[in-house]
Protein backbone atom coordinates (compact mmCIF):
# COMPACT_ATOMS: atom_id res chain seq x y z
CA UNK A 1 -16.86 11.17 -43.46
CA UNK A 2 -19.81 10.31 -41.53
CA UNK A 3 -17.88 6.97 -40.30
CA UNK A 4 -15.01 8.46 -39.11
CA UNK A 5 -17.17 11.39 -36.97
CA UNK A 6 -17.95 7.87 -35.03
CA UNK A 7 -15.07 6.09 -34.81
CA UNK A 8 -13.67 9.53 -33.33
CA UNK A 9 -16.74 10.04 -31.00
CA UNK A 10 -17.26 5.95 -29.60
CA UNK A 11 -13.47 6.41 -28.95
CA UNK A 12 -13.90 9.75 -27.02
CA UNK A 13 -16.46 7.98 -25.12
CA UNK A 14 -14.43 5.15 -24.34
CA UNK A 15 -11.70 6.94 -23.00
CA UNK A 16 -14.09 9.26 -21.12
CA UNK A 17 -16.06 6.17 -19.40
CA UNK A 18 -12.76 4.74 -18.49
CA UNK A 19 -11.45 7.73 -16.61
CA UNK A 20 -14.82 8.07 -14.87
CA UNK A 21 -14.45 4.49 -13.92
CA UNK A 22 -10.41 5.42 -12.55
CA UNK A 23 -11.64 7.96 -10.93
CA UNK A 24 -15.22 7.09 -8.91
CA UNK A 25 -15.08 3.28 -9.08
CA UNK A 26 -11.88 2.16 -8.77
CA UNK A 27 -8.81 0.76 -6.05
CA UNK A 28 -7.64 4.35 -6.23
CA UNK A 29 -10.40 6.31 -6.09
CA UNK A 30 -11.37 5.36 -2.17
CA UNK A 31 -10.95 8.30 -0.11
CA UNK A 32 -9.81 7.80 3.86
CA UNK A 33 -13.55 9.16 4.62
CA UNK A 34 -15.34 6.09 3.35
CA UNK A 35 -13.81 4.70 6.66
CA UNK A 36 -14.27 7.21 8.69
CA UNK A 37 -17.92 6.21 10.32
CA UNK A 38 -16.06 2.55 11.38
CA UNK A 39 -16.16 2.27 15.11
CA UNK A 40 -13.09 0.13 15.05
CA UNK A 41 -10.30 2.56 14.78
CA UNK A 42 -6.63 1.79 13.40
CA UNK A 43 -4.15 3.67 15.61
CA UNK A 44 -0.58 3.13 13.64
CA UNK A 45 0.95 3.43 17.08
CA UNK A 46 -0.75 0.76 18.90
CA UNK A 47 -1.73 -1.71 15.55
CA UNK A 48 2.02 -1.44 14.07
CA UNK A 49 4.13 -1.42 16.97
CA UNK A 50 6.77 -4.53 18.19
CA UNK A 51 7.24 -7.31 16.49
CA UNK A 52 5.19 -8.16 13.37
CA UNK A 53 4.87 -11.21 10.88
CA UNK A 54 4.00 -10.52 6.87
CA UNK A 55 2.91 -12.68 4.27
CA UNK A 56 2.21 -11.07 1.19
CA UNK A 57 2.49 -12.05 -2.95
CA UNK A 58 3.24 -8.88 -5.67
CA UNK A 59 1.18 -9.44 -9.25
CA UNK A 60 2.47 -7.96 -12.50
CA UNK A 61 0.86 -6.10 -14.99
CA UNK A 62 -0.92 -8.93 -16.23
CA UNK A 63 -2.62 -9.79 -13.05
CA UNK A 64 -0.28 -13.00 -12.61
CA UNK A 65 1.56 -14.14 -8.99
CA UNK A 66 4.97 -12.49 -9.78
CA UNK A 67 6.96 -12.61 -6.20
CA UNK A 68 5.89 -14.38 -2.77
CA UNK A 69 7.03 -13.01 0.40
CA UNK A 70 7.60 -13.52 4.47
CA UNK A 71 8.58 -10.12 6.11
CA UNK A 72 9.61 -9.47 10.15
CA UNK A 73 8.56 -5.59 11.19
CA UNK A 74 10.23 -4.32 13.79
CA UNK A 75 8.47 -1.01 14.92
CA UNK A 76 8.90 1.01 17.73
CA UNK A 77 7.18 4.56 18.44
CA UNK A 78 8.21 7.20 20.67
CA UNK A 79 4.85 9.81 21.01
CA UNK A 80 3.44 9.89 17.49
CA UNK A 81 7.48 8.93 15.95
CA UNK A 82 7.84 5.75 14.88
CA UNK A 83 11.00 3.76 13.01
CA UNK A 84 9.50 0.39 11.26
CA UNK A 85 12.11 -2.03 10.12
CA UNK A 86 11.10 -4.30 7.45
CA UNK A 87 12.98 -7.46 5.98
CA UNK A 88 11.65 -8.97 3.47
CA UNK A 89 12.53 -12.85 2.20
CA UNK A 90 11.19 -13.27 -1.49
CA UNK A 91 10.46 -17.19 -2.62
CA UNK A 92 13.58 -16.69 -5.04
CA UNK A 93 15.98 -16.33 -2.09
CA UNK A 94 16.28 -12.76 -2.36
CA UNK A 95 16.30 -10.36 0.45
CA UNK A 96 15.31 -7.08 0.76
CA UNK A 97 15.70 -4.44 4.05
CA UNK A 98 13.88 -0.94 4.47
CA UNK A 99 13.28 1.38 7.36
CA UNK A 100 10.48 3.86 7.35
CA UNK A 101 10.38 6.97 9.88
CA UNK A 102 6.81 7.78 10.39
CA UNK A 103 5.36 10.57 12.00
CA UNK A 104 1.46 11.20 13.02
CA UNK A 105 0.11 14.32 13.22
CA UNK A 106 -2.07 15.02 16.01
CA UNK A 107 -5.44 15.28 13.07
CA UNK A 108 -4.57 11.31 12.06
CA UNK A 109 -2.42 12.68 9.40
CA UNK A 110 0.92 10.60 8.47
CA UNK A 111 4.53 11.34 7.03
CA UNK A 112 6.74 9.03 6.02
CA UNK A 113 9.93 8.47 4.52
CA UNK A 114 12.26 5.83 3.38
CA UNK A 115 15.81 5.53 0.95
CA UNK A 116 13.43 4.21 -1.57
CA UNK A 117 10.80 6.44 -1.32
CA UNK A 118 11.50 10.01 -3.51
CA UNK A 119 10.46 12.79 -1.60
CA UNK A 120 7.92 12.12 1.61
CA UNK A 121 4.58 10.01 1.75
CA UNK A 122 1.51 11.26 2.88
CA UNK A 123 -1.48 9.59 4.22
CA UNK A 124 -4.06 9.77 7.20
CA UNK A 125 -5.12 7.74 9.80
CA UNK A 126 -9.08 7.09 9.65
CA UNK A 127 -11.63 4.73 11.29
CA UNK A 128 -10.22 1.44 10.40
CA UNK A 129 -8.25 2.21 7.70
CA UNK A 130 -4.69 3.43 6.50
CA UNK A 131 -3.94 4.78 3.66
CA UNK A 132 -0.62 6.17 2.17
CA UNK A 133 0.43 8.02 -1.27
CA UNK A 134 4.31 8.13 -1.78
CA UNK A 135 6.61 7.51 -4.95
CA UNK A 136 8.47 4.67 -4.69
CA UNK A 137 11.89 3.68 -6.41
CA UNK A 138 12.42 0.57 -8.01
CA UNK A 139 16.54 -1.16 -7.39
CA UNK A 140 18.46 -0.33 -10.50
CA UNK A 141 18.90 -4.53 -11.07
CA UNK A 142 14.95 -3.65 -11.79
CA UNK A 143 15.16 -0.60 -13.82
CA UNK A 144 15.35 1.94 -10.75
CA UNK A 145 11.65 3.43 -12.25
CA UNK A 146 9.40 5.53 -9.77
CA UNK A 147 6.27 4.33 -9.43
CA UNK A 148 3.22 6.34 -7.94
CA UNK A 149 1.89 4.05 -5.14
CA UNK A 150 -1.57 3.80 -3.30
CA UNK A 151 -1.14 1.85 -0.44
CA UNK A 152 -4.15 0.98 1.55
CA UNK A 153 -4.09 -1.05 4.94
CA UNK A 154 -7.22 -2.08 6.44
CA UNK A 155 -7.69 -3.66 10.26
CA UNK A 156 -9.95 -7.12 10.30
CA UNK A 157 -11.27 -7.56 13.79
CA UNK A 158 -8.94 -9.70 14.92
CA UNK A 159 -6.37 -7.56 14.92
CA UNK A 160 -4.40 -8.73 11.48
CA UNK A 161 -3.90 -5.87 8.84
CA UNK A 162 -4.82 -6.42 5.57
CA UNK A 163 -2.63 -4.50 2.77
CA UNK A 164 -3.26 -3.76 -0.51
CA UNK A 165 -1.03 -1.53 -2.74
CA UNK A 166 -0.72 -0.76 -6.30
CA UNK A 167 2.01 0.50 -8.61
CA UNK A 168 1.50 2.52 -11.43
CA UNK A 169 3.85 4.21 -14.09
CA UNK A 170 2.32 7.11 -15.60
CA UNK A 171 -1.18 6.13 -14.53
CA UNK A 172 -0.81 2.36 -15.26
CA UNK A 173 -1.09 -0.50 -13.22
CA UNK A 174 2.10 -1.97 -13.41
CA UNK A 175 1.95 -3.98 -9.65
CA UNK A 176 -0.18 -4.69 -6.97
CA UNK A 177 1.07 -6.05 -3.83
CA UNK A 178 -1.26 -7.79 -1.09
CA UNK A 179 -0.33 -8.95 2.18
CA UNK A 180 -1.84 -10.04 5.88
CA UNK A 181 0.42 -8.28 8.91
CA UNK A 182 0.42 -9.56 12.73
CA UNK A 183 1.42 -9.76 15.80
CA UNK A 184 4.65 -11.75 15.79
CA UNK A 185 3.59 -13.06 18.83
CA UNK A 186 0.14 -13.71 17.95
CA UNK A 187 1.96 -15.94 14.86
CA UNK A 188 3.84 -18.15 17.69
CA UNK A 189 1.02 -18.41 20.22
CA UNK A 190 -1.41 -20.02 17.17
CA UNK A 191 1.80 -22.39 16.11
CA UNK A 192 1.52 -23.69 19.81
C-alpha cells in the first residue's frame, strides 16, 4: 500500500513541477513587461509597414523541420489601422494568402483579425517586442483544428523582426513556427 502512496505522490509531483515549469519558465509564460524597460521600441506602424520579405521554417510536434517558407507582406496603415497582406510560398510548391486588419490602441494595445483566425487576437505593443494571442484555424486538407497560438515578434537592431510562434491543441505543443521579417527593400539593396 505503502508503494502505491508513492507512485501516486512522485506522479503528483511530476505533473505539478511541469506546470510550474509551463507556467514561469517557459516560451509562453513571457509577459509583454519583460520588454518593457528596452529603449529600442517596436512601433507596428513604422516596423511593419510597405513592403516586407519573410523567411521562416514551421517544426512539428516532434521538434523536426516540417515546412520551409518565403513570404511578401504588403502592409499599409492609415492612423493606428493597418491591412497586412501576406503570401506565403511553402518549399512543396504550395501557396498560401491571408490578410490581417490590425488596429492599435492608443495604450500599445493590438486587435487583429483574419478568415483564419476564430474570433479576434489580442496583443500589445511593448519596448521591443510584439506579442499576440489569437486562435488560429487550420485548412480542412489539414484537419481544419484550432490551435491556441502565442506569437511573439521581437526587433534586432538592425531593423529585421524576429518571430517566433507556437501552436498548441489543448495545451500541447503541436507547432512552432520561426521566421526573420524585413524591409523588402532592405532585401534588394544587400543583393546589390
Amino acid at each position: 500500500m505503502d508503494g502505491i502512496f508513492y507512485v501516486i505522490a512522485g506522479v503528483a509531483i511530476v505533473l505539478l513541477l511541469n506546470w510550474v515549469r509551463q507556467r514561469y519558465a517557459s516560451f509562453v509564460a513571457q509577459s509583454p513587461d519583460d520588454y518593457a524597460q528596452d529603449d529600442t521600441q517596436f512601433d507596428v506602424r513604422q516596423h511593419l509597414n510597405g513592403p516586407i520579405v519573410c523567411e521562416g521554417v514551421i517544426y512539428g510536434p516532434l521538434g523536426r523541420v516540417t515546412s520551409r517558407f518565403v513570404g511578401e507582406f504588403d502592409c499599409e496603415w492609415t492612423g493606428n489601422s493597418g491591412v497586412m497582406r501576406e503570401h506565403f510560398r511553402y518549399h512543396d510548391g504550395s501557396t498560401q494568402d491571408r490578410q490581417w486588419n490590425l488596429s492599435l490602441g492608443n495604450d500599445g494595445r493590438i486587435k487583429a483579425t483574419a478568415s483564419d483566425v476564430v474570433g479576434e487576437g489580442m496583443g500589445v505593443q511593448l519596448g521591443a517586442s510584439v506579442q499576440l494571442k489569437y486562435r488560429f484555424q487550420l485548412p480542412d486538407s489539414a484537419g481544419g483544428h484550432v490551435l491556441d497560438t502565442v506569437d511573439w515578434m521581437y526587433l534586432a537592431p538592425n531593423g529585421t523582426i524576429v518571430n517566433r510562434s507556437q501552436f498548441r491543441k489543448f495545451g500541447i505543443k503541436v507547432a512552432e513556427l520561426v521566421a526573420t521579417m524585413r524591409p523588402a527593400e532592405q532585401t534588394i539593396k544587400e543583393a546589390a
